[in-house]
N, C-alpha and C. Protein backbone atom coordinates (compact mmCIF):
# COMPACT_ATOMS: atom_id res chain seq x y z
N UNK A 1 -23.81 -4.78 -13.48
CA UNK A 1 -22.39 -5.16 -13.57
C UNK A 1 -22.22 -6.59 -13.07
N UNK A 2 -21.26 -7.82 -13.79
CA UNK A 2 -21.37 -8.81 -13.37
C UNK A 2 -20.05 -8.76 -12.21
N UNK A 3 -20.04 -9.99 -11.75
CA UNK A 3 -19.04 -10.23 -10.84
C UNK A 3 -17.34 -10.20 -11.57
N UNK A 4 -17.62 -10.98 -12.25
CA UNK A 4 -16.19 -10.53 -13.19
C UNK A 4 -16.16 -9.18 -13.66
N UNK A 5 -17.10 -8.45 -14.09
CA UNK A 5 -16.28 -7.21 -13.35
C UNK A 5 -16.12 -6.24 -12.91
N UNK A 6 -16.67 -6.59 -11.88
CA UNK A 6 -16.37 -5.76 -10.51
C UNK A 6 -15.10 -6.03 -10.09
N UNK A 7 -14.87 -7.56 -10.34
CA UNK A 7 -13.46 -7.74 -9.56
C UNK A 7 -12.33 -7.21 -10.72
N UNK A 8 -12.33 -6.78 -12.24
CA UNK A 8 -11.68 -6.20 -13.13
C UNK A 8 -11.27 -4.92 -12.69
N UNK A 9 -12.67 -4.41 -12.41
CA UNK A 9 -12.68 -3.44 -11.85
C UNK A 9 -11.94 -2.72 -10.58
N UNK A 10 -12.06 -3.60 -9.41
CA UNK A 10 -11.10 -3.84 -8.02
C UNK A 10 -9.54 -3.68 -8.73
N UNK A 11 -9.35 -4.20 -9.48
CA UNK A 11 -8.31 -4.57 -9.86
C UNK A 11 -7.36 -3.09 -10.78
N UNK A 12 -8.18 -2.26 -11.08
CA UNK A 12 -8.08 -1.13 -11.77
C UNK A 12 -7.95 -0.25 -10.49
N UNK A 13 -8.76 -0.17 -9.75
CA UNK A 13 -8.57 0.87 -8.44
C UNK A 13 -7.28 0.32 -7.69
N UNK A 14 -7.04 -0.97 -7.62
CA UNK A 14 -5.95 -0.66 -6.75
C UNK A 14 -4.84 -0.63 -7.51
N UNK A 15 -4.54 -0.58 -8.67
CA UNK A 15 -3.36 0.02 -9.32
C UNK A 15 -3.07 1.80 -9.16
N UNK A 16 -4.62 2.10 -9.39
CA UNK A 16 -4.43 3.79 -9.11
C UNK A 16 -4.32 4.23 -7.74
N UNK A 17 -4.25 3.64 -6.97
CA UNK A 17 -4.35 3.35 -5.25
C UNK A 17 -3.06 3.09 -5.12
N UNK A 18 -2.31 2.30 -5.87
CA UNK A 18 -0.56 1.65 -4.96
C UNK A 18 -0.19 2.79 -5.82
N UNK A 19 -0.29 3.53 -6.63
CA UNK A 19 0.71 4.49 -7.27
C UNK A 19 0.88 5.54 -6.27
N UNK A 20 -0.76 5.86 -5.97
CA UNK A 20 -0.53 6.88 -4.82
C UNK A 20 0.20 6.66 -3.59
N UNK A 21 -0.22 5.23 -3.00
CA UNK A 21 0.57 5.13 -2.00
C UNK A 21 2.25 4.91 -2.21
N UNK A 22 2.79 4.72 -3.13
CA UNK A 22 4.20 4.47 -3.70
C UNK A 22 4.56 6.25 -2.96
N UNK A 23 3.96 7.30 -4.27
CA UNK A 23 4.30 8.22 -4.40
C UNK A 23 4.02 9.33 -3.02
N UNK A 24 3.08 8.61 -2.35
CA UNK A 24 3.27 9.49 -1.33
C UNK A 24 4.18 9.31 -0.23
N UNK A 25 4.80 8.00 -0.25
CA UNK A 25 5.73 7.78 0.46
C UNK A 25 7.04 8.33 0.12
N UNK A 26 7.40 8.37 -0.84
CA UNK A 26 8.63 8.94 -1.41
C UNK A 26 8.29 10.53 -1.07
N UNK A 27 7.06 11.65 -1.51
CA UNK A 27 7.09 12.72 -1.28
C UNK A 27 7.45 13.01 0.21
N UNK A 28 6.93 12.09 1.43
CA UNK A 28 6.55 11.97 3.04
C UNK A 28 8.42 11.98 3.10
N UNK A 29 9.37 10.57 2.50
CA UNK A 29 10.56 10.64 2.82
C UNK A 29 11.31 12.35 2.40
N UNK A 30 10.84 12.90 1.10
CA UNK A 30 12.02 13.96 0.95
C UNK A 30 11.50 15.30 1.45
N UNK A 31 10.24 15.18 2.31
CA UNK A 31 9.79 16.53 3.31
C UNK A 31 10.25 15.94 4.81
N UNK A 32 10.18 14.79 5.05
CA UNK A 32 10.49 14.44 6.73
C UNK A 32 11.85 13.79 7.13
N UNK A 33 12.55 13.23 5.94
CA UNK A 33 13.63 12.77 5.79
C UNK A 33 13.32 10.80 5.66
N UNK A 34 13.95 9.94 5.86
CA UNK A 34 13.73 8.52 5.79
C UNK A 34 14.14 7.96 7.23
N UNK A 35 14.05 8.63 8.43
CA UNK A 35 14.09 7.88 9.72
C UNK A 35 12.87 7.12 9.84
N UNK A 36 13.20 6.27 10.58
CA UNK A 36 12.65 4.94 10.96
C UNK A 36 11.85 4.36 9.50
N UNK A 37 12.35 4.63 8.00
CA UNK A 37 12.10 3.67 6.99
C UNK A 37 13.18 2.52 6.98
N UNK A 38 12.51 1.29 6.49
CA UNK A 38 14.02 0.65 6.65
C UNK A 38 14.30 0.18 5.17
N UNK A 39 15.28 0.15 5.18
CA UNK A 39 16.23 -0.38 3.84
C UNK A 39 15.87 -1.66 3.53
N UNK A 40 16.03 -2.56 4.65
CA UNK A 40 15.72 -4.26 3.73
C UNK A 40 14.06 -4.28 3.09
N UNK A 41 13.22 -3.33 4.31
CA UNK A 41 11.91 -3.20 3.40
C UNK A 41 11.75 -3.30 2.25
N UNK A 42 12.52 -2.12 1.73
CA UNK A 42 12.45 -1.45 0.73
C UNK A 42 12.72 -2.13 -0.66
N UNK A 43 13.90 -2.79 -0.22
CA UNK A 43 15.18 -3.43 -1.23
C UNK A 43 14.21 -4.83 -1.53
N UNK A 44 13.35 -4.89 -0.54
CA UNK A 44 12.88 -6.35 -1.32
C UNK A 44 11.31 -5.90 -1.60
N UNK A 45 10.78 -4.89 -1.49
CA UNK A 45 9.64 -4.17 -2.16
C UNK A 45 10.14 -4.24 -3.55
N UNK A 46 11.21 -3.70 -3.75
CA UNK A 46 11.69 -3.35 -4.81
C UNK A 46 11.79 -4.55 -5.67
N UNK A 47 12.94 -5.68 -5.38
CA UNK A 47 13.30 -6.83 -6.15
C UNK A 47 11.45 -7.45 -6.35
N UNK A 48 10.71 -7.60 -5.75
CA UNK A 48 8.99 -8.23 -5.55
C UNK A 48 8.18 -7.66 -6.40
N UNK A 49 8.68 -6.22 -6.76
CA UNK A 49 8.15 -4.97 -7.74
C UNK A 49 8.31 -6.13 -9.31
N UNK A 50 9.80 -6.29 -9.29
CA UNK A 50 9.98 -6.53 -10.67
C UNK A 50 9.54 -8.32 -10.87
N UNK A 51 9.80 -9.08 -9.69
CA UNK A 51 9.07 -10.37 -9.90
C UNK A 51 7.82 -10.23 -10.67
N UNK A 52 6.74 -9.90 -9.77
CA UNK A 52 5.73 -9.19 -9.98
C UNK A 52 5.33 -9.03 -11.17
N UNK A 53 5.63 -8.05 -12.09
CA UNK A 53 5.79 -7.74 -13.44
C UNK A 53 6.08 -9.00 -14.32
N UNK A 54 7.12 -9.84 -14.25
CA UNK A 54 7.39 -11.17 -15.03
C UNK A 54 5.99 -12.05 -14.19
N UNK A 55 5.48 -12.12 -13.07
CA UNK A 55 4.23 -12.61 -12.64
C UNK A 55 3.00 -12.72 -14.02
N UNK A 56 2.90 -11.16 -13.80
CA UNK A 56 2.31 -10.47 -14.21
C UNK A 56 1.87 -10.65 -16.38
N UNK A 57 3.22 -10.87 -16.61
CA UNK A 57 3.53 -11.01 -18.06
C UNK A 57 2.32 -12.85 -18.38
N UNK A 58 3.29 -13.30 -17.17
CA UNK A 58 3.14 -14.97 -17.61
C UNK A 58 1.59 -15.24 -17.05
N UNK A 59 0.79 -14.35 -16.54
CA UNK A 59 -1.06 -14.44 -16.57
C UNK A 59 -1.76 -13.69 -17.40
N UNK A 60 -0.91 -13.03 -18.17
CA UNK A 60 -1.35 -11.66 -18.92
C UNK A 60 -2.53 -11.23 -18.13
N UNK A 61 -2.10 -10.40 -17.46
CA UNK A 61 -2.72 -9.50 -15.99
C UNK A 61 -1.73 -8.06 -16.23
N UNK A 62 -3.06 -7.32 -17.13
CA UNK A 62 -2.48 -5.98 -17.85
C UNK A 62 -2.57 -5.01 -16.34
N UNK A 63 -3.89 -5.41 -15.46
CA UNK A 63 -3.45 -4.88 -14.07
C UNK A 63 -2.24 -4.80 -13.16
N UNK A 64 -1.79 -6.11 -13.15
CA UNK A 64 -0.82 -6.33 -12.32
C UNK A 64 0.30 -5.97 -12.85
N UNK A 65 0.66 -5.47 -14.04
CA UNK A 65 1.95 -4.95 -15.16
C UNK A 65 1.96 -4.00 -14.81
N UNK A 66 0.70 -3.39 -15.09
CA UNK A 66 0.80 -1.51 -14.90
C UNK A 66 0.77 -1.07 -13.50
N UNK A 67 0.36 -1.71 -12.33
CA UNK A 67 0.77 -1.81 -11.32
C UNK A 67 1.81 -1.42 -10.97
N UNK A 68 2.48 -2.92 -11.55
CA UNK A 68 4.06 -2.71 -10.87
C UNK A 68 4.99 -2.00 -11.50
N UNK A 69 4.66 -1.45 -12.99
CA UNK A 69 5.43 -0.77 -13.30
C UNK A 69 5.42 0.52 -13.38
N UNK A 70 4.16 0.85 -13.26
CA UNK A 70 3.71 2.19 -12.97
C UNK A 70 4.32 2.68 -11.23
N UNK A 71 4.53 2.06 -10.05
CA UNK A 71 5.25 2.27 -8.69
C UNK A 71 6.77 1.95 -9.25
N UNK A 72 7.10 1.26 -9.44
CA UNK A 72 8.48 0.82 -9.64
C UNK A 72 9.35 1.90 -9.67
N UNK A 73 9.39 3.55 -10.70
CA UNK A 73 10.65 4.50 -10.06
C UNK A 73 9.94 4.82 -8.96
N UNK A 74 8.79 5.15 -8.41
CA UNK A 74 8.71 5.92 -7.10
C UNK A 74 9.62 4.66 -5.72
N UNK A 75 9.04 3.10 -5.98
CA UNK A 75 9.98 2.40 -5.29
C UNK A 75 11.85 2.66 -5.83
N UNK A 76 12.24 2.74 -6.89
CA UNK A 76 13.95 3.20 -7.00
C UNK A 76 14.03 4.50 -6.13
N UNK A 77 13.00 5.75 -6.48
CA UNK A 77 13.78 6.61 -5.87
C UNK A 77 13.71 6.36 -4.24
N UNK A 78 12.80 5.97 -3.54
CA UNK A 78 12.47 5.68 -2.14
C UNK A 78 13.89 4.88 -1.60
N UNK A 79 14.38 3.66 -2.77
CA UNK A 79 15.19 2.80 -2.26
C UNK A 79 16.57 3.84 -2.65
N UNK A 80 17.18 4.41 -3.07
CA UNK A 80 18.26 4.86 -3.40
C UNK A 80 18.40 6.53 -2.45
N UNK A 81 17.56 6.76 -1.70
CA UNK A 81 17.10 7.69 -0.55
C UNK A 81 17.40 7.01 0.81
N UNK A 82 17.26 5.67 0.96
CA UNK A 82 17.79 4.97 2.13
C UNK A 82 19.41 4.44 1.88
N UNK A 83 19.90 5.23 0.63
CA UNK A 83 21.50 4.68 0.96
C UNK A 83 21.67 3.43 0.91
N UNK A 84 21.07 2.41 -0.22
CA UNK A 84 21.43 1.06 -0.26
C UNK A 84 23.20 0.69 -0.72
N UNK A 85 23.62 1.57 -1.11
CA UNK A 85 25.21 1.41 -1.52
C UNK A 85 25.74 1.96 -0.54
N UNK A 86 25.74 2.71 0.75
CA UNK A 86 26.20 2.66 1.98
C UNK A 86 26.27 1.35 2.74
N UNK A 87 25.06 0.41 2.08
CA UNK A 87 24.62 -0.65 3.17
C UNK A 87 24.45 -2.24 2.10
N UNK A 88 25.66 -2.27 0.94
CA UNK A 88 24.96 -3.32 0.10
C UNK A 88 24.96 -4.37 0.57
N UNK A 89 25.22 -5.21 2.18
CA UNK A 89 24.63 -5.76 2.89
C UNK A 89 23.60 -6.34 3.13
N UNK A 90 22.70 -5.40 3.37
CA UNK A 90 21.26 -5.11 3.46
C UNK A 90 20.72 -6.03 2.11
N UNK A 91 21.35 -5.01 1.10
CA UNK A 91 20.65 -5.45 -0.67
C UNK A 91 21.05 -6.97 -0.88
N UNK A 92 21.98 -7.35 -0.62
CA UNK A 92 22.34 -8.67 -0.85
C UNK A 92 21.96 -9.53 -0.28
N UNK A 93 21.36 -9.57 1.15
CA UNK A 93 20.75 -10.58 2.02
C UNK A 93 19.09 -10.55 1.44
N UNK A 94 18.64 -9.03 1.27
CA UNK A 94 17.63 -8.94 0.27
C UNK A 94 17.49 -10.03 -0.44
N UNK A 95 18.39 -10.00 -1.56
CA UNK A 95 18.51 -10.86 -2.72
C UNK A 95 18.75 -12.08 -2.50
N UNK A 96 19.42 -12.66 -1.35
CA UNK A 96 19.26 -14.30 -0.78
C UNK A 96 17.95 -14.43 -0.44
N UNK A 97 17.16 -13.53 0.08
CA UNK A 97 15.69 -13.79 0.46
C UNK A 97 14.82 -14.08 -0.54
N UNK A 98 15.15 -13.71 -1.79
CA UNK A 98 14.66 -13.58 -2.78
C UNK A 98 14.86 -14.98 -3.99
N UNK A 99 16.37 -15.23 -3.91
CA UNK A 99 16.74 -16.23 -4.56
C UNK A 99 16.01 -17.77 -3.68
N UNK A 100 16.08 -17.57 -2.21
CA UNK A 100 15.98 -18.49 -1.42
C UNK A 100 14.25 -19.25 -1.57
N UNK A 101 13.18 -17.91 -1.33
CA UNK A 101 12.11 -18.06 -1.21
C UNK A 101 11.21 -17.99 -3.00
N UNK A 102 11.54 -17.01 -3.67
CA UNK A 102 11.02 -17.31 -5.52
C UNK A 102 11.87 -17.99 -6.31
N UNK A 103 12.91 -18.18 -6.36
CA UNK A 103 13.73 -18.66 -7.71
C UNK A 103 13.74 -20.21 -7.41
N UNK A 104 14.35 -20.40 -6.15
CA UNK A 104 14.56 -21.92 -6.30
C UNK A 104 13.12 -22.35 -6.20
N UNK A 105 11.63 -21.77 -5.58
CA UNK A 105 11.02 -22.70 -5.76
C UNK A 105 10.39 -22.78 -7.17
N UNK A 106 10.84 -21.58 -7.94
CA UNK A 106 10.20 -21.49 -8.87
C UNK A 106 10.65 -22.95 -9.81
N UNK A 107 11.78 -23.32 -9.74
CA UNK A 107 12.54 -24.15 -10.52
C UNK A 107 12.16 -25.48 -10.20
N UNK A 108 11.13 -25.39 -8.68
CA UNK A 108 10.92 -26.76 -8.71
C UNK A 108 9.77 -27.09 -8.56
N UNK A 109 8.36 -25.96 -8.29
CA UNK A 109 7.37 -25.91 -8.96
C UNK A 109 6.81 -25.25 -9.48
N UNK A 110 7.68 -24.67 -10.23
CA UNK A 110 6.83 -23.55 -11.29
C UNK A 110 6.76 -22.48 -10.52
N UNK A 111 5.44 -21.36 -11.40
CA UNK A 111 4.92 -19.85 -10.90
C UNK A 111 4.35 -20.21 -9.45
N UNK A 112 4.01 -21.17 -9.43
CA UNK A 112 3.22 -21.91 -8.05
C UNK A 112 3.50 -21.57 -7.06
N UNK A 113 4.76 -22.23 -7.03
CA UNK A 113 5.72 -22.18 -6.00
C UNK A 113 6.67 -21.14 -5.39
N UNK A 114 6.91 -19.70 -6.76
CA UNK A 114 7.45 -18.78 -7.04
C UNK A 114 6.22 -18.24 -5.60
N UNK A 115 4.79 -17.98 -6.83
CA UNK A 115 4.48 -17.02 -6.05
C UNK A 115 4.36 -17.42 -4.19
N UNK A 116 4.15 -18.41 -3.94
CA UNK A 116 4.11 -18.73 -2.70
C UNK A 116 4.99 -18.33 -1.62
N UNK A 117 6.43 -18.34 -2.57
CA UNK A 117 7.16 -17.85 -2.14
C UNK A 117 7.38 -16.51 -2.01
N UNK A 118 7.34 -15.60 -3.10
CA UNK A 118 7.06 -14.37 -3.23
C UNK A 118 6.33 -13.56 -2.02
N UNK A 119 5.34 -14.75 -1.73
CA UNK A 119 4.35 -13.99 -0.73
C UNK A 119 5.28 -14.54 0.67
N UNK A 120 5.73 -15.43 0.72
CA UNK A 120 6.73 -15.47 2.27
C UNK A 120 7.23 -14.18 2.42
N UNK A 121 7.93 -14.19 0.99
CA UNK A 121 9.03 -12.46 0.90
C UNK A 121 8.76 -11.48 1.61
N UNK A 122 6.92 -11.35 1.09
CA UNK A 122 6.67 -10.21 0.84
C UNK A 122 6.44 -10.10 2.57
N UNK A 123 6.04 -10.97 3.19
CA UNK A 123 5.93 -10.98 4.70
C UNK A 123 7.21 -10.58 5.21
N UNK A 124 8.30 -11.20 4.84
CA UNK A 124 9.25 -11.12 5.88
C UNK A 124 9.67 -9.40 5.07
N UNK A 125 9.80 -8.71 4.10
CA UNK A 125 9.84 -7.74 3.36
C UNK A 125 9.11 -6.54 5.00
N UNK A 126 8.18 -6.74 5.60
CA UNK A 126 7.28 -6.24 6.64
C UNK A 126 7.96 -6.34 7.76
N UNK A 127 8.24 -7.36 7.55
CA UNK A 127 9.25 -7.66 9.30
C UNK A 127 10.20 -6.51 9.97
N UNK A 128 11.11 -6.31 9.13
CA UNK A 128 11.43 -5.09 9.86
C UNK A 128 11.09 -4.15 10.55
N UNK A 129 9.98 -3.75 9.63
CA UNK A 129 8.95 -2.47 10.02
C UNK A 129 8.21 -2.71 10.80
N UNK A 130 7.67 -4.13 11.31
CA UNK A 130 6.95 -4.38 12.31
C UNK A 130 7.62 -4.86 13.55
N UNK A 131 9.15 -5.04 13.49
CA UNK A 131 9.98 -5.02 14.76
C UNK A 131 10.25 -3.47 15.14
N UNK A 132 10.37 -2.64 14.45
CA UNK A 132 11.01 -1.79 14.56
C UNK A 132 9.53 -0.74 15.23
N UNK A 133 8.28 -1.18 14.88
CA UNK A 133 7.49 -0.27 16.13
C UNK A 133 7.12 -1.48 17.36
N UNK A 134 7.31 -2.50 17.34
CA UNK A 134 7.05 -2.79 18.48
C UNK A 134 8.20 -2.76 19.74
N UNK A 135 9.73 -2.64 19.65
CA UNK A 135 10.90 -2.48 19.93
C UNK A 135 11.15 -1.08 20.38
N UNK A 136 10.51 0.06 19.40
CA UNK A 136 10.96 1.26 19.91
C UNK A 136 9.82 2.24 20.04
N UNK A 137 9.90 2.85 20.40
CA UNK A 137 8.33 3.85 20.93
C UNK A 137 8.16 4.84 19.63
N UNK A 138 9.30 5.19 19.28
CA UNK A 138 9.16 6.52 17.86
C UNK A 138 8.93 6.04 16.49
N UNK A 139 8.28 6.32 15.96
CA UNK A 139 7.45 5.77 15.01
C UNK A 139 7.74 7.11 13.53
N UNK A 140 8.59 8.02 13.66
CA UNK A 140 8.89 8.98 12.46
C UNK A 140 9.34 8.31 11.79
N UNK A 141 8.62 8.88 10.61
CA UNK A 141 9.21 8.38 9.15
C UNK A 141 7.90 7.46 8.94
N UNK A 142 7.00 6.59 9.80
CA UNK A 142 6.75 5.66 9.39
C UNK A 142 5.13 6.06 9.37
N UNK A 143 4.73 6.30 7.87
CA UNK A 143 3.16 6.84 7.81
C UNK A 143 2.16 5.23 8.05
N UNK A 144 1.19 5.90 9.21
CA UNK A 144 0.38 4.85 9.30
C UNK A 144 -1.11 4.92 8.16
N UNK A 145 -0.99 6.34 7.39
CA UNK A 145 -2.09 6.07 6.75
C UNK A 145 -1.46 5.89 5.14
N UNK A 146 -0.48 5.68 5.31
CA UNK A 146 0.39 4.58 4.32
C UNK A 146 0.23 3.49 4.06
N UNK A 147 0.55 2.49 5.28
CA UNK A 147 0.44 1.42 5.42
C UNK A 147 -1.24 0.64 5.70
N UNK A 148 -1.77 1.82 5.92
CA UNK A 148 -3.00 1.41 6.01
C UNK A 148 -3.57 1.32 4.69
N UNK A 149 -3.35 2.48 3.30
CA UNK A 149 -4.07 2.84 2.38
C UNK A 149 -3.34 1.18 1.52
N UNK A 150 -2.10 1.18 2.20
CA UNK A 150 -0.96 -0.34 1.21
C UNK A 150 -2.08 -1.76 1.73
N UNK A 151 -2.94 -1.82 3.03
CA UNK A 151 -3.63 -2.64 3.21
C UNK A 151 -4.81 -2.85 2.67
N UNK A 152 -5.36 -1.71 2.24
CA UNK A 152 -6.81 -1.92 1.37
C UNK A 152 -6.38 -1.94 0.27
N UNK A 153 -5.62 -1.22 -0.53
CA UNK A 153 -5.14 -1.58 -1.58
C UNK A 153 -4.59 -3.49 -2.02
N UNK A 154 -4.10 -4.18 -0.93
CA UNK A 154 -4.03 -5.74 -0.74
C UNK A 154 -5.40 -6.55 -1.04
N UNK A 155 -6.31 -5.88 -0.64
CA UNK A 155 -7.64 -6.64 -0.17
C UNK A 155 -8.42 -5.89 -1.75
N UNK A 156 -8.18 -4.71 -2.48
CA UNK A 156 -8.56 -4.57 -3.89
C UNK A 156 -7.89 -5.77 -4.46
N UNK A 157 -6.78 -6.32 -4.71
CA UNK A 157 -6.13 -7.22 -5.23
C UNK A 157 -6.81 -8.22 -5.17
N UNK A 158 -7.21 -8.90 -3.35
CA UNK A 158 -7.73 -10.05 -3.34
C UNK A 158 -8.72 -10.31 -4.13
N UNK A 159 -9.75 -9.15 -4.28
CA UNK A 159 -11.13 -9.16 -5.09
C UNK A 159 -10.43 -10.07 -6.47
N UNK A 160 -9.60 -8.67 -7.32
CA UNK A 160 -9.23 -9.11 -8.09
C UNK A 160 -8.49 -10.31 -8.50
N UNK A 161 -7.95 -10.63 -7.59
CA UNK A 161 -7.36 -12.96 -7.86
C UNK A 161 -8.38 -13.57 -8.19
N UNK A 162 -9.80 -13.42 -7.28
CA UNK A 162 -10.62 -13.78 -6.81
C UNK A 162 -11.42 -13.97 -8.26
N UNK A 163 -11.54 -12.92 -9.01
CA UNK A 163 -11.98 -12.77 -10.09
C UNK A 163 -11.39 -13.84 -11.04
N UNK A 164 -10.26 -13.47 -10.89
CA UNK A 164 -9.20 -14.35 -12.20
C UNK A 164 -9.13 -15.68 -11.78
N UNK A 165 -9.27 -16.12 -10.63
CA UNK A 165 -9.08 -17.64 -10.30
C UNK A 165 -7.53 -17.47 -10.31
N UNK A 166 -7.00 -16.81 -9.15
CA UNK A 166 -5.36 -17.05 -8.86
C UNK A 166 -5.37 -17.24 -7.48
N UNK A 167 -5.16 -18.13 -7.11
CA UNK A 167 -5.76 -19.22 -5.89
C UNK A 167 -4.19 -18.58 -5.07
N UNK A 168 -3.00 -19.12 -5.64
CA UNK A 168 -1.75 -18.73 -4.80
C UNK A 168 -2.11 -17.18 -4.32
N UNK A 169 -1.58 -16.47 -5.43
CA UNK A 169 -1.46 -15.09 -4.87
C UNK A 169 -2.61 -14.83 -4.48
N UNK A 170 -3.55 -14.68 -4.47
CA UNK A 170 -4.82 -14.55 -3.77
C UNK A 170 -4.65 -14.52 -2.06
N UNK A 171 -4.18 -15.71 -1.77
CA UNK A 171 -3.97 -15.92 -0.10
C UNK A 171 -2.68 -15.24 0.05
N UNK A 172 -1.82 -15.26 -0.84
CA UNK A 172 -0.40 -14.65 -0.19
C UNK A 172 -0.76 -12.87 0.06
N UNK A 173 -1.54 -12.52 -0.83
CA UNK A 173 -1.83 -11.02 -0.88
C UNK A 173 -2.89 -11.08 0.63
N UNK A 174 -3.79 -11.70 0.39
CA UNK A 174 -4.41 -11.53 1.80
C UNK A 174 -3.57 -11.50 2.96
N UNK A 175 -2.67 -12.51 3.12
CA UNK A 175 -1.42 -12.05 4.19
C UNK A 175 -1.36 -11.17 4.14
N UNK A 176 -0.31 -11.00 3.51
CA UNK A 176 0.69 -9.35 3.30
C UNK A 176 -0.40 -7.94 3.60
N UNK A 177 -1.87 -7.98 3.19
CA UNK A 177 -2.47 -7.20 3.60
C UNK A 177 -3.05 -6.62 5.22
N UNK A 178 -2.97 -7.90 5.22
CA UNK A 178 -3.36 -8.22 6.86
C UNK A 178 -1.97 -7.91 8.29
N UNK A 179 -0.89 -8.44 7.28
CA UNK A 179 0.38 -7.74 7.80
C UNK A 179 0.73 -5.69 7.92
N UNK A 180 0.36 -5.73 6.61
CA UNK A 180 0.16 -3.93 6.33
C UNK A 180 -0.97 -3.53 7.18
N UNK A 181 -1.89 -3.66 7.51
CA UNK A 181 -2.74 -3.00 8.33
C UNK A 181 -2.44 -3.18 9.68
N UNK A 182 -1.65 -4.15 10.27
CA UNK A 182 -1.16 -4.54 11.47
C UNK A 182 0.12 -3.11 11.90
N UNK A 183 0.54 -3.16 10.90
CA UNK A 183 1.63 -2.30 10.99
C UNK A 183 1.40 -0.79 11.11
N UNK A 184 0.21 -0.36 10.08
CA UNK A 184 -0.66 0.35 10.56
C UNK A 184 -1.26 0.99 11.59
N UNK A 185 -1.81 -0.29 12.33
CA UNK A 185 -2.49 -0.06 13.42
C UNK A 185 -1.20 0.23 14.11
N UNK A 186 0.16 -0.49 14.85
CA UNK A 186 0.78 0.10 15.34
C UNK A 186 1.49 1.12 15.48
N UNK A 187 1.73 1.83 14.02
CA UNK A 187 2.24 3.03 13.77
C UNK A 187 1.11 3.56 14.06
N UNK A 188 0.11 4.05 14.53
CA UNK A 188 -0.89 4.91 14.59
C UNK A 188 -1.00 5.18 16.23
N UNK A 189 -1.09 3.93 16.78
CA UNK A 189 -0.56 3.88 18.38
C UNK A 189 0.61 4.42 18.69
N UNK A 190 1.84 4.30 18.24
CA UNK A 190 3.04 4.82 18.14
C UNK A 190 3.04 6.48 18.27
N UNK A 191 2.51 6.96 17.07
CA UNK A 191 2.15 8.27 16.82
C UNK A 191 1.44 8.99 17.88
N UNK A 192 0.23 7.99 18.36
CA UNK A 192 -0.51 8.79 19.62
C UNK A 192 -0.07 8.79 20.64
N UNK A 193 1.11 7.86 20.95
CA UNK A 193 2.13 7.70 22.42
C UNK A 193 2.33 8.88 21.85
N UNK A 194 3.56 9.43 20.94
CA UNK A 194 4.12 10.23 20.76
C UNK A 194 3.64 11.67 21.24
N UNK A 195 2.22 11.69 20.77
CA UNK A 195 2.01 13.03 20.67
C UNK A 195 1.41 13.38 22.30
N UNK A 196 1.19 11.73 23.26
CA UNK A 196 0.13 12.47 24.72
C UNK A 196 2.19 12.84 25.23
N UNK A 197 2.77 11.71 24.80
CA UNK A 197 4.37 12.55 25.28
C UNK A 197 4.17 13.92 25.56
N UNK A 198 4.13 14.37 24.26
CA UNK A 198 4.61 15.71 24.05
C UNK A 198 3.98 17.35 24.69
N UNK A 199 2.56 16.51 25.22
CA UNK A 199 1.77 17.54 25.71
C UNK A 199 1.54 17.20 27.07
């Protein structure tokens, strides 16, 4: 097998990899309920979902299409489970994050600049979730072998940039991966406070 493709290949597993992790998060919210998920997460998972896809179109990267469109209802139903029209707040500052960090730069350097931005997003998209276990000790709702499976699944991707020669998203995904396993690791600590609590 050559190197191109293996990394084709990488690139095939972690599409069948984020579906699962999409879908097991949504199954985890409607058996445990959606405490401690957060909404702006979500709302800009979501808007990054569909960037993504127009990404995706303009490299013809049949991976990265079916990707994102293959998660995309498990991300609607996840986001419409956290009550974003209780909170269109939330969705709208979302969408300044979004306009702020992909659109305008897209307009002033291209996909380049989009994705660069995209990948700020996708960081600050984390932020919540990573204030929200270091701030509070309870960690329900928030699967660490979620966020862990969302981190190797990042680092399948990287292979795959790596392959294609996509230099931006390449490093922005390495972030964001490195962010997801962080989050990980603390939800997992979280969980084990929880449980010497309890006994």
């Amino acid at each position: 097998m050559s190197f191109h493709s293996f990394t084709v290949a990488m690139g095939w597993v972690a599409v069948v990899l984020g579906v699962f992790v999409s879908y097991g998060q949504f199954r985890r919210m409607t058996k445990r309920g959606n405490e401690g998920v957060s909404l702006a997460t979500w709302t800009l998972f979501l808007y990054l979902d569909i960037f993504w896809i127009l990404y995706g179109v303009d490299v013809h990267s049949w991976q990265l299409i079916l990707a994102c469109v293959a998660t995309l209802p498990f991300q609607v139903l996840i986001w419409l489970q956290l009550g974003p029209f209780d909170r269109l707040g939330v969705c709208v500052r979302s969408l300044g994050i979004l306009l702020a960090f992909c659109i305008l730069p897209a307009l002033e350097w291209g996909w380049a600049g989009a994705v660069v931005g995209a990948g700020i997003a996708g960081w600050a998209s984390r932020t919540p979730q990573l204030v929200h276990l270091i701030r509070y000790d309870a960690a329900m709702g928030v699967s660490a072998r979620a966020w862990m499976t969302a981190g190797l699944v990042s680092w399948l991707w990287v292979v795959y940039y790596l392959g294609a020669h996509l230099w931006p998203v390449l490093f922005v995904t390495a972030a964001g991966g490195l962010l997801s396993l962080i989050i990980a690791t603390l939800a997992q600590w979280r969980h084990r406070q929880a449980r010497g609590i309890a006994t």
